[in-house]
C-alpha atoms as a PDB file:
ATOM      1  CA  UNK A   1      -5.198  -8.740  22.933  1.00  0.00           C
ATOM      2  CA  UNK A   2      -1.707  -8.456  22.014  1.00  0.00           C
ATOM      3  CA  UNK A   3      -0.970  -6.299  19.122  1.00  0.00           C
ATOM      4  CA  UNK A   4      -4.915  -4.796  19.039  1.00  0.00           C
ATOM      5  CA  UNK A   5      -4.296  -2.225  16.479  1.00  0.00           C
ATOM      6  CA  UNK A   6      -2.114   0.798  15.300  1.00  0.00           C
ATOM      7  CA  UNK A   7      -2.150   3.708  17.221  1.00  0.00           C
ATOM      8  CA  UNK A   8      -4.022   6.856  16.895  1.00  0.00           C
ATOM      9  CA  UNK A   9      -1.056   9.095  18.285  1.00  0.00           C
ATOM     10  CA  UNK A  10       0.317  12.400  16.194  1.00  0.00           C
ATOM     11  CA  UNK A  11       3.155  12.301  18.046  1.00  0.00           C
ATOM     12  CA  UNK A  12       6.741  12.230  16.992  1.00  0.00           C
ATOM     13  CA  UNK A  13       8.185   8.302  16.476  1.00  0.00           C
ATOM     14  CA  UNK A  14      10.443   8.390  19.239  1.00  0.00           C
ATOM     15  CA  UNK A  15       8.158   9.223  21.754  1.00  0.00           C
ATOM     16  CA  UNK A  16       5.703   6.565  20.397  1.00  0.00           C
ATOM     17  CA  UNK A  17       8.391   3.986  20.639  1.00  0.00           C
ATOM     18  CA  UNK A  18       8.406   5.061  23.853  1.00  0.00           C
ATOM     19  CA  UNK A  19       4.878   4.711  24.845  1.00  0.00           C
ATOM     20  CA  UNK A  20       4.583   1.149  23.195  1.00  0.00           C
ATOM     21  CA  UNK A  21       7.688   0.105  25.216  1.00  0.00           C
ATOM     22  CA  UNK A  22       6.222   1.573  28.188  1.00  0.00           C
ATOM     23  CA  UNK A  23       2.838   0.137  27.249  1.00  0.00           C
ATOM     24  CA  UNK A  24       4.214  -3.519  26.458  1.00  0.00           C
ATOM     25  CA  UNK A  25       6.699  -3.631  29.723  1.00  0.00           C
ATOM     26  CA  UNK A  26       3.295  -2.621  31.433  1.00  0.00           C
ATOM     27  CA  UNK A  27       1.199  -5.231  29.990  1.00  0.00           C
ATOM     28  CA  UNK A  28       4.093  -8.086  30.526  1.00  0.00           C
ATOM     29  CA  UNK A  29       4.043  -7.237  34.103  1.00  0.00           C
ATOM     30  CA  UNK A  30       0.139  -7.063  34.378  1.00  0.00           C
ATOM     31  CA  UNK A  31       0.086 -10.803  32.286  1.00  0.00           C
ATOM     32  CA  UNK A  32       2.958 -11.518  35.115  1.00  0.00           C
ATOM     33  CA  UNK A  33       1.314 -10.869  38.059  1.00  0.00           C
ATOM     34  CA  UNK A  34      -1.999 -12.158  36.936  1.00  0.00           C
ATOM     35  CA  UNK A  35      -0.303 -15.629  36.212  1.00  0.00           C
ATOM     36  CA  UNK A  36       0.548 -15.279  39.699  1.00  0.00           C
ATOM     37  CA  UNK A  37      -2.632 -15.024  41.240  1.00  0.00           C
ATOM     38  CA  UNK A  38      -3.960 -17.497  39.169  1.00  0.00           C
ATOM     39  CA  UNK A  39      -1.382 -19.876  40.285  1.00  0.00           C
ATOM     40  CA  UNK A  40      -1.534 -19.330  43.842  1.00  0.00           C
ATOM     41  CA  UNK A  41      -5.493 -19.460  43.838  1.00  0.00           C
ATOM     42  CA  UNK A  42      -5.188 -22.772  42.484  1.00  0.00           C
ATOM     43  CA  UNK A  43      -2.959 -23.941  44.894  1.00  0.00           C
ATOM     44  CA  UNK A  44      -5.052 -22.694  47.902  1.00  0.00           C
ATOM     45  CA  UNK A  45      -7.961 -24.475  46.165  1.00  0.00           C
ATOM     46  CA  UNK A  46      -6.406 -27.384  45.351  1.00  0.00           C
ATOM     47  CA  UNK A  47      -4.599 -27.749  49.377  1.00  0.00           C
ATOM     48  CA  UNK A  48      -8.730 -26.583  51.148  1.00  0.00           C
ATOM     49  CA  UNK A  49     -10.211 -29.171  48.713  1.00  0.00           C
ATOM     50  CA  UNK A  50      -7.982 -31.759  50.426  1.00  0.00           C
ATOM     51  CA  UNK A  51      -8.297 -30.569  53.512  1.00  0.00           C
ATOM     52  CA  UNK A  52     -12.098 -31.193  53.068  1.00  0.00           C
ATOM     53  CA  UNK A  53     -11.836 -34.510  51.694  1.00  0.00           C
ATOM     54  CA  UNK A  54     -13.428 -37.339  53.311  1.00  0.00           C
ATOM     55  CA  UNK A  55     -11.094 -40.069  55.176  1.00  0.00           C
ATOM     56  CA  UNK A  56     -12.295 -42.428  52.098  1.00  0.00           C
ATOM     57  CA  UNK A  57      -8.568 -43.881  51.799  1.00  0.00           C
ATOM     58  CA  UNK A  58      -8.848 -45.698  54.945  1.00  0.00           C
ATOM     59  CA  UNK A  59     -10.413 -49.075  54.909  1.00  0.00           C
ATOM     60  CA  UNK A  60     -14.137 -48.950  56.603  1.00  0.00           C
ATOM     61  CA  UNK A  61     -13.697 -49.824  60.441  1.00  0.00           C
ATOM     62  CA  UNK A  62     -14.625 -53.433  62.008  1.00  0.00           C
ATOM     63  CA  UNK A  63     -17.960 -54.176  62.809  1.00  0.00           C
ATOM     64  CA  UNK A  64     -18.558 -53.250  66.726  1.00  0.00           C
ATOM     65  CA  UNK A  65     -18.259 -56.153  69.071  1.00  0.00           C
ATOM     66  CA  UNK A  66     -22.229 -58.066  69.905  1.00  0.00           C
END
């Protein structure tokens, strides 16, 4: 969740500033690489699923000769 709350630090501002750049830079990258992954999952699904297709494109073959 972006934005979940303020924090429960005593700290000093500076440093907190700090820690919720550090913290946001860190949660852009995670968001980042997960879009990643998600993308290239779907791609390999997407290219096996037509590997495994049927040949159902093709018109049916002729009869065989009698």
């Amino acid at each position: 969740m972006l934005g979940a709350g303020p924090s429960s630090s005593t700290s000093t501002s500076s440093s907190a500033k700090t820690a919720t750049k550090n913290k946001k830079s860190s949660d852009l990258k995670y968001d980042i690489f997960g879009w990643v992954i998600l993308a290239v999952g779907i791609v390999a699904w997407v290219g096996f699923a037509k590997s495994q297709m049927p040949p159902s494109q093709l018109p049916p073959p002729p009869p065989p000769p009698r």
